[in-house]
N, C-alpha and C. Protein backbone atom coordinates (compact mmCIF):
# COMPACT_ATOMS: atom_id res chain seq x y z
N UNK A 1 -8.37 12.45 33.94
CA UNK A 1 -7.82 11.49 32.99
C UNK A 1 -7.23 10.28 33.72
N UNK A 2 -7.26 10.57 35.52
CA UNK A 2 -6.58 9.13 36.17
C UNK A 2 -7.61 7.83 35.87
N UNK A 3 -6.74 6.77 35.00
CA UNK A 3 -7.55 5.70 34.88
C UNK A 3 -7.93 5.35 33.41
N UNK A 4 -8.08 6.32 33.16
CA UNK A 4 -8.24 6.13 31.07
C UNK A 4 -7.25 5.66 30.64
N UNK A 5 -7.14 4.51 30.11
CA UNK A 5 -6.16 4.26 29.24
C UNK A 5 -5.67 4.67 27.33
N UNK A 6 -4.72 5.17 27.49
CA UNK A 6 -4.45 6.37 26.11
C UNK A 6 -3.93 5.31 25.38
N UNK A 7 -4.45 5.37 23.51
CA UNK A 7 -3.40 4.94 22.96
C UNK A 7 -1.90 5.42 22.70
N UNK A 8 -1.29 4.26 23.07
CA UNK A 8 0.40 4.75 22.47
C UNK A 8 1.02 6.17 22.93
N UNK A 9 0.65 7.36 22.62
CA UNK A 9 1.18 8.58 23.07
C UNK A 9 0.09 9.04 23.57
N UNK A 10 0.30 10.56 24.50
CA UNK A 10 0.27 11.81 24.76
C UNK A 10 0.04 12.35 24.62
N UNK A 11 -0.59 14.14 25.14
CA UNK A 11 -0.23 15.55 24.67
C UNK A 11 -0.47 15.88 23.16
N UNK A 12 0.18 16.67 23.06
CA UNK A 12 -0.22 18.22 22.14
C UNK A 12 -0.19 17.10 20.81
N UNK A 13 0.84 16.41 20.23
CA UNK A 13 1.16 15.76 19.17
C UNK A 13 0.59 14.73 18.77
N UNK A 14 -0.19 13.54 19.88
CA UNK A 14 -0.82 12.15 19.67
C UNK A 14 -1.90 12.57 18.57
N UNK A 15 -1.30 11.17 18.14
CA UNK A 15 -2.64 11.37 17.07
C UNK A 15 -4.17 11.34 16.93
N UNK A 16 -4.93 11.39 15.86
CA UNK A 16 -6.23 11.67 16.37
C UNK A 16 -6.72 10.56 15.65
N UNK A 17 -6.50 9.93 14.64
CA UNK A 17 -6.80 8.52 14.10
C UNK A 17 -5.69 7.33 14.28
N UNK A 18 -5.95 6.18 13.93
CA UNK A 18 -4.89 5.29 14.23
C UNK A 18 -5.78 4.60 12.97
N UNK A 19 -5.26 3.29 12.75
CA UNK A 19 -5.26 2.59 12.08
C UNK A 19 -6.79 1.96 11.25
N UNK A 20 -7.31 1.36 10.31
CA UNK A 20 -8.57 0.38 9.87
C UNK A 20 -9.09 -0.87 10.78
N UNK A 21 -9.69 -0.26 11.62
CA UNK A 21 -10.35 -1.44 12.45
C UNK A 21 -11.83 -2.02 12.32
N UNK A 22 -11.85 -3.40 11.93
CA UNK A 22 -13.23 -3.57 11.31
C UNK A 22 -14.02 -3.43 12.53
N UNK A 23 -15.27 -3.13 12.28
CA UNK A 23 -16.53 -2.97 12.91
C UNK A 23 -17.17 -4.47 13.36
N UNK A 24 -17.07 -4.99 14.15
CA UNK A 24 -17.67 -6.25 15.11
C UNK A 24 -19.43 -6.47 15.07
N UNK A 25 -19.48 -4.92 15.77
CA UNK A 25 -21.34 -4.96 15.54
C UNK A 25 -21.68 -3.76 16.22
N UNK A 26 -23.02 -3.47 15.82
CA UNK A 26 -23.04 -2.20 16.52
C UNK A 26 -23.80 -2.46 17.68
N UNK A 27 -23.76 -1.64 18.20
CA UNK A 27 -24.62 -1.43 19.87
C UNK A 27 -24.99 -0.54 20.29
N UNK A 28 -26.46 -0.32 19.68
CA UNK A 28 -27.37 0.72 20.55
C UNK A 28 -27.38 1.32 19.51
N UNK A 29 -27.65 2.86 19.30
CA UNK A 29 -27.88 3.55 18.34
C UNK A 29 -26.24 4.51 17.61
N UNK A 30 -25.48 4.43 19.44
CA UNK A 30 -24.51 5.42 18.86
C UNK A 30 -23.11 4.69 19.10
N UNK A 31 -23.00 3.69 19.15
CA UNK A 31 -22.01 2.88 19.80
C UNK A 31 -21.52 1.75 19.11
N UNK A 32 -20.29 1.55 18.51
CA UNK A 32 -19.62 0.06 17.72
C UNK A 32 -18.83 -0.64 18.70
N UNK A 33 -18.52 -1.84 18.13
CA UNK A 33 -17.51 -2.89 18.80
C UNK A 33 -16.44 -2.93 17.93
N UNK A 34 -15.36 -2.55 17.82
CA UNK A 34 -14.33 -3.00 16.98
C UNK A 34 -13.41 -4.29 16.98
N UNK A 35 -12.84 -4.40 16.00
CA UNK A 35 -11.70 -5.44 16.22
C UNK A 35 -10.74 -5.13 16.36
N UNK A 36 -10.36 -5.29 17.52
CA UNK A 36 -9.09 -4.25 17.78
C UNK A 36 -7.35 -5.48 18.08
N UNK A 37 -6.63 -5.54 18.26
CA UNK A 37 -5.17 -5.85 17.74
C UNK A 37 -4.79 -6.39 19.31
N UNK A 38 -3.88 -7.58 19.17
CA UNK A 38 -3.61 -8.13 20.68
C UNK A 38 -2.89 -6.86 21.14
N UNK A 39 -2.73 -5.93 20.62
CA UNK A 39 -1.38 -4.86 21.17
C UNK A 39 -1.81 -4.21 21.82
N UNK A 40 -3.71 -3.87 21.49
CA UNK A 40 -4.59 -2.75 22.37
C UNK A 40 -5.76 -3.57 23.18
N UNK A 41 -5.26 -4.27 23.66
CA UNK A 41 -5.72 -5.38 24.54
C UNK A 41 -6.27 -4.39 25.72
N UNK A 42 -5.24 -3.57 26.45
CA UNK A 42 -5.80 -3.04 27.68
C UNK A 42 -7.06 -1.72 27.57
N UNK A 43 -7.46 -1.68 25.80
CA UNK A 43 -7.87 -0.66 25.73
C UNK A 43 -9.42 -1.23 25.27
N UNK A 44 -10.68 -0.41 25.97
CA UNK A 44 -11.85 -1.28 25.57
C UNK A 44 -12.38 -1.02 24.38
N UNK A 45 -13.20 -2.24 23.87
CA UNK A 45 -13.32 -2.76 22.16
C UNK A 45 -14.76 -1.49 21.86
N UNK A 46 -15.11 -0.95 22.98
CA UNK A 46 -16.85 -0.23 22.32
C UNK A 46 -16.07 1.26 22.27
N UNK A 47 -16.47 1.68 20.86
CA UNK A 47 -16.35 2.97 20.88
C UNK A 47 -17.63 3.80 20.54
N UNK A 48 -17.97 5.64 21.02
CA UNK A 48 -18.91 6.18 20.56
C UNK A 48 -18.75 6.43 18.87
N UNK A 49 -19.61 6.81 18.21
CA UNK A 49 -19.42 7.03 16.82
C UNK A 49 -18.49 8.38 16.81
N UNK A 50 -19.01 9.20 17.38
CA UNK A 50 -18.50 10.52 17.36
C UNK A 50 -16.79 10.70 16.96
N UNK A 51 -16.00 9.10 17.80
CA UNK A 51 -14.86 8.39 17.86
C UNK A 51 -14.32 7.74 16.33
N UNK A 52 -15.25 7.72 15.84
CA UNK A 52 -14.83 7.19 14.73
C UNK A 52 -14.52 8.02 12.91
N UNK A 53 -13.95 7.10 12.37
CA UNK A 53 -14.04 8.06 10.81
C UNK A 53 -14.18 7.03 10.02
N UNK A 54 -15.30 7.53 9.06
CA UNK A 54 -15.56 6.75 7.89
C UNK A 54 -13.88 6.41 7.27
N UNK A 55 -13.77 5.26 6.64
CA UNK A 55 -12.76 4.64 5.69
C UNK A 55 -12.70 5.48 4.28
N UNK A 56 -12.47 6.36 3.79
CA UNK A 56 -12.31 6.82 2.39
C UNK A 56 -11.07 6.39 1.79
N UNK A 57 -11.30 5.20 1.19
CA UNK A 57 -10.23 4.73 0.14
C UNK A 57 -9.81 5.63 -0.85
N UNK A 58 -8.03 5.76 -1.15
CA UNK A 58 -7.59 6.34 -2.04
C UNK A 58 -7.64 5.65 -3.28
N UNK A 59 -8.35 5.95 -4.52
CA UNK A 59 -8.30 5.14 -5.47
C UNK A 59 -6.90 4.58 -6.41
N UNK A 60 -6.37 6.14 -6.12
CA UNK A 60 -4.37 5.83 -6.70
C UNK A 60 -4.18 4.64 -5.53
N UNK A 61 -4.27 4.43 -4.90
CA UNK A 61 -3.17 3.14 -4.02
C UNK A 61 -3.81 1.99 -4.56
N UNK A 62 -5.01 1.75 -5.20
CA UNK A 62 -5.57 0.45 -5.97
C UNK A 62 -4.35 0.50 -7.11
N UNK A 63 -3.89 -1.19 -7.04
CA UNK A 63 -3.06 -1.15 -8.17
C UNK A 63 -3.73 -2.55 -9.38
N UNK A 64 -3.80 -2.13 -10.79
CA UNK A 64 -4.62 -3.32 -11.41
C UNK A 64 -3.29 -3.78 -11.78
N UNK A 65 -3.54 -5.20 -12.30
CA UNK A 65 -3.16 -6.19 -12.56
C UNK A 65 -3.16 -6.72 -13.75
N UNK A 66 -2.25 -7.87 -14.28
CA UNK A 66 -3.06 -9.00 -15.54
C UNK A 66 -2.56 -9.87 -14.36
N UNK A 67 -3.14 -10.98 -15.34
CA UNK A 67 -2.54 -12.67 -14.57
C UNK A 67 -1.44 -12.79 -15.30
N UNK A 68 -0.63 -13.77 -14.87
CA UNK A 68 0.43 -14.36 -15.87
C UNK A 68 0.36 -15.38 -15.99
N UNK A 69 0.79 -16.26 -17.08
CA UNK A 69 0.59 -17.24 -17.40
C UNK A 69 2.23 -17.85 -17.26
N UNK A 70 1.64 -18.64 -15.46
CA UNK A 70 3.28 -19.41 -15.15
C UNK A 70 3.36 -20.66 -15.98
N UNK A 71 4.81 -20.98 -16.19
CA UNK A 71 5.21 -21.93 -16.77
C UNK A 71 5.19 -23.11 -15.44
N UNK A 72 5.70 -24.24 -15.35
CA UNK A 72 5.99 -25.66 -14.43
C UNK A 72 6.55 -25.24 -13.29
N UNK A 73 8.03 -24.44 -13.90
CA UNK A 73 9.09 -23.71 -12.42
C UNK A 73 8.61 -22.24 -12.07
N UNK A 74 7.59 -21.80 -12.61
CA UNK A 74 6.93 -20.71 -11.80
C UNK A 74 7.80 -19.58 -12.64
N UNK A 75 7.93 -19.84 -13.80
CA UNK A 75 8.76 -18.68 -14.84
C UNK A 75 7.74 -18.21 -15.35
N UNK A 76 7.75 -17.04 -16.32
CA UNK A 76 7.00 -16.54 -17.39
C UNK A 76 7.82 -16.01 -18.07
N UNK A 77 7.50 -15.55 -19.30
CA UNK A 77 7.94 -15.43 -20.71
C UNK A 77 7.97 -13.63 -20.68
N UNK A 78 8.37 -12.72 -20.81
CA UNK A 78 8.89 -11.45 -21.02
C UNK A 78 8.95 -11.58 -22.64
N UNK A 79 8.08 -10.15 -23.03
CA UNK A 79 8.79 -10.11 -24.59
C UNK A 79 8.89 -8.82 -24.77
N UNK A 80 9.06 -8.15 -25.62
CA UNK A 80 9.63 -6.60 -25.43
C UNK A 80 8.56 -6.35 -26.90
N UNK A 81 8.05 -4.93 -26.47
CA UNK A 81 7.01 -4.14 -26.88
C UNK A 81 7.85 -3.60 -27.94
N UNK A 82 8.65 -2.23 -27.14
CA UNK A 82 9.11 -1.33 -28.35
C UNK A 82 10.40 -0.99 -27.80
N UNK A 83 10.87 -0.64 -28.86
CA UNK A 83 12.29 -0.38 -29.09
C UNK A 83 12.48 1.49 -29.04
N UNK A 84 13.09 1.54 -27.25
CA UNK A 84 12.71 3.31 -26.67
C UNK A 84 13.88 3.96 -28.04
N UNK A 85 15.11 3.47 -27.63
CA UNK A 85 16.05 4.27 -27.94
C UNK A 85 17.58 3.28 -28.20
N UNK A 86 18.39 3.88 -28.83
CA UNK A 86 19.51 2.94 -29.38
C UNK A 86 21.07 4.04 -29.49
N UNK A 87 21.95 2.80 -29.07
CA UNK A 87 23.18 3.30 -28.91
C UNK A 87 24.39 2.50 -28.99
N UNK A 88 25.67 3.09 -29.62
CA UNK A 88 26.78 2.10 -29.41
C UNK A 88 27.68 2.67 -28.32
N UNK A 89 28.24 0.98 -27.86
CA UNK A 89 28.67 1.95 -26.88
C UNK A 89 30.40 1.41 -27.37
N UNK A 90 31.30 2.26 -26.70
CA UNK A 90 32.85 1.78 -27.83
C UNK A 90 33.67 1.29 -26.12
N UNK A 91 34.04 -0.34 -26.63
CA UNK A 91 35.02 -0.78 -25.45
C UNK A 91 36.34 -0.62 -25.84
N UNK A 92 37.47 -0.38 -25.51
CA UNK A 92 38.74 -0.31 -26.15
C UNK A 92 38.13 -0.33 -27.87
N UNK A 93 38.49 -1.36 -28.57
CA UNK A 93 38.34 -1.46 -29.82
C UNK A 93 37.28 -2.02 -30.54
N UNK A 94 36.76 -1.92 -29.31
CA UNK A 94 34.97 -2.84 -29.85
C UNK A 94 33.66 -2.02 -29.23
N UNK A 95 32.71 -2.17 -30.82
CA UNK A 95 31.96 -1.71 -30.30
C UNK A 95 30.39 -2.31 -30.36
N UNK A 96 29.73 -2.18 -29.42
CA UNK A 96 28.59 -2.86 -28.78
C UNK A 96 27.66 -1.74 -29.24
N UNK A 97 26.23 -2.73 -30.08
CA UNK A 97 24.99 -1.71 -30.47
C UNK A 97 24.00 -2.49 -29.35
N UNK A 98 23.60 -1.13 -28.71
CA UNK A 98 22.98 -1.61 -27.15
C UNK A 98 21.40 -0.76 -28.12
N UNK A 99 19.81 -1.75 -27.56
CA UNK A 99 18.64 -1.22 -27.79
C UNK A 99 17.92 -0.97 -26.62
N UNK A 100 17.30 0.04 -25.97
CA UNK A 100 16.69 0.41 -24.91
C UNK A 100 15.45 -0.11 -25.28
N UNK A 101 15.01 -1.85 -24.62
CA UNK A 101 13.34 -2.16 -24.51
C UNK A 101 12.41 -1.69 -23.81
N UNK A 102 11.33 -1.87 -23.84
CA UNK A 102 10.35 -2.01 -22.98
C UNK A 102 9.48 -3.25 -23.11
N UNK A 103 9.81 -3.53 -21.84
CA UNK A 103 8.91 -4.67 -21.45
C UNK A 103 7.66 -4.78 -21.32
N UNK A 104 6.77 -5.68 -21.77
CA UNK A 104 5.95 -5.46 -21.55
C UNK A 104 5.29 -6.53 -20.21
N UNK A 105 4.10 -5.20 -19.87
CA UNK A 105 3.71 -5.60 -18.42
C UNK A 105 4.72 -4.26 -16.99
N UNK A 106 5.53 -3.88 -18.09
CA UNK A 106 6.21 -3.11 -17.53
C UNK A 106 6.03 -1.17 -17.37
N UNK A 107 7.10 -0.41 -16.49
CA UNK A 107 6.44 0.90 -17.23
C UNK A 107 7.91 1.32 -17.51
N UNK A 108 7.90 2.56 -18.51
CA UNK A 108 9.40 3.03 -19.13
C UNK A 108 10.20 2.93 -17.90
N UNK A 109 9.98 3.43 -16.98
CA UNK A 109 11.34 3.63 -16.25
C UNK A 109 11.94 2.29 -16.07
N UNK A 110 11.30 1.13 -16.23
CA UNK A 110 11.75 -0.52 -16.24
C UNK A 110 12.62 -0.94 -17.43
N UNK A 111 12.80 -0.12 -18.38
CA UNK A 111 13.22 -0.51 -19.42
C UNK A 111 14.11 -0.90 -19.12
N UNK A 112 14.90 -1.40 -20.33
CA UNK A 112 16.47 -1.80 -20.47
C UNK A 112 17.00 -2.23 -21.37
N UNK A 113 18.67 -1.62 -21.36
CA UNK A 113 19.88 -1.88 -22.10
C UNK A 113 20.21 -3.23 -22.45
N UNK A 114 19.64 -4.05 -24.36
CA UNK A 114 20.12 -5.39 -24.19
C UNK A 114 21.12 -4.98 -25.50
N UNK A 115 21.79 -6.48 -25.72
CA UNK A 115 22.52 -6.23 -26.81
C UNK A 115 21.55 -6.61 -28.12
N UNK A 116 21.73 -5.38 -29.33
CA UNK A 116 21.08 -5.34 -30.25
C UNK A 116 20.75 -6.96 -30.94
N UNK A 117 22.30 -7.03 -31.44
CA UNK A 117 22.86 -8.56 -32.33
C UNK A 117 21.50 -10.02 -31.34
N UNK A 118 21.79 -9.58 -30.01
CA UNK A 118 21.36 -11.30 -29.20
C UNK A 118 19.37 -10.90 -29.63
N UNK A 119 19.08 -9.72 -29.16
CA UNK A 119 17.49 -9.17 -29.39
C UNK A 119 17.35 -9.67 -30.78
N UNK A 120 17.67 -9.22 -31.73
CA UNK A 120 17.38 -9.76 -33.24
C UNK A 120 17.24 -10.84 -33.28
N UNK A 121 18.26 -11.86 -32.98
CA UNK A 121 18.27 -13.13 -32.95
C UNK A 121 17.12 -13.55 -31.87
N UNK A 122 16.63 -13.29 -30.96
CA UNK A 122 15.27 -14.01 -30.29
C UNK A 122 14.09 -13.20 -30.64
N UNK A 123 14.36 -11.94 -31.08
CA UNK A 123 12.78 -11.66 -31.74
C UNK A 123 12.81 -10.50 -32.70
N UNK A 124 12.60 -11.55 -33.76
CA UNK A 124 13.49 -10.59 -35.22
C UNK A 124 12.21 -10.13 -35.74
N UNK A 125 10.74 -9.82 -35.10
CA UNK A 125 9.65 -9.46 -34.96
C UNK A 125 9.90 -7.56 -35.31
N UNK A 126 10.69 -7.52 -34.07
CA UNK A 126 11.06 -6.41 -33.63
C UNK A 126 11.60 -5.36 -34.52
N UNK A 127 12.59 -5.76 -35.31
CA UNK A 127 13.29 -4.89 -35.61
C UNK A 127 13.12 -5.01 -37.63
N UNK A 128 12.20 -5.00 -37.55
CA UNK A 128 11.67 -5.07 -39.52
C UNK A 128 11.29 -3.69 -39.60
């Protein structure tokens, strides 16, 4: 092993894959060029296949999307779907009717505690 240069670690524990390195070009029948990272500079770019592992993407780590439609200052508009759950809550002598939203674009655990009275008044959609 005098003279091989190892990635990063060692022994019993080093790992046996490292990171997504694109493929450069191939060479010869059993042999790639990778693109490998200024960090593994001292280490050479041709590997055998035998060295390598296909990429199998996890499809859960794909996350979809919508677009949003930004306003001038890079705002967007939030409006609330449904109405989870409802509660008053009592301060000394006052008491506050709080509605648990959901946002939409959002998932439940995002919800949140607004005040009933101010929600009615901006989207009296909601609560008919």
């Amino acid at each position: 092993m005098k003279g091989v240069k190892q990635f990063r670690k060692k022994g019993k524990l080093s790992p046996k894959f490292f990171k997504h390195y694109e493929i450069l070009e191939r060479i010869g029948q059993v042999a790639y060029r990778l693109a490998l990272p200024p960090t593994l500079s001292r280490v050479d770019n041709m590997f055998h296949v035998s060295m390598l592992r296909k990429d199998v993407s996890n499809v859960t780590h794909v996350l979809s999307y919508e677009m949003l439609e930004l306003q001038q200052d890079l705002s967007y508009e939030e409006k609330p779907v449904q109405i989870l759950d409802r509660k008053d809550e009592v301060l000394q002598n006052n008491t506050t009717f709080l509605v648990k939203l959901l946002w939409r674009k959002n998932k439940v655990e995002e919800a949140t505690w607004e005040i009933e009275s101010s929600m009615q008044d901006q989207y009296p959609e909601m609560f008919t």
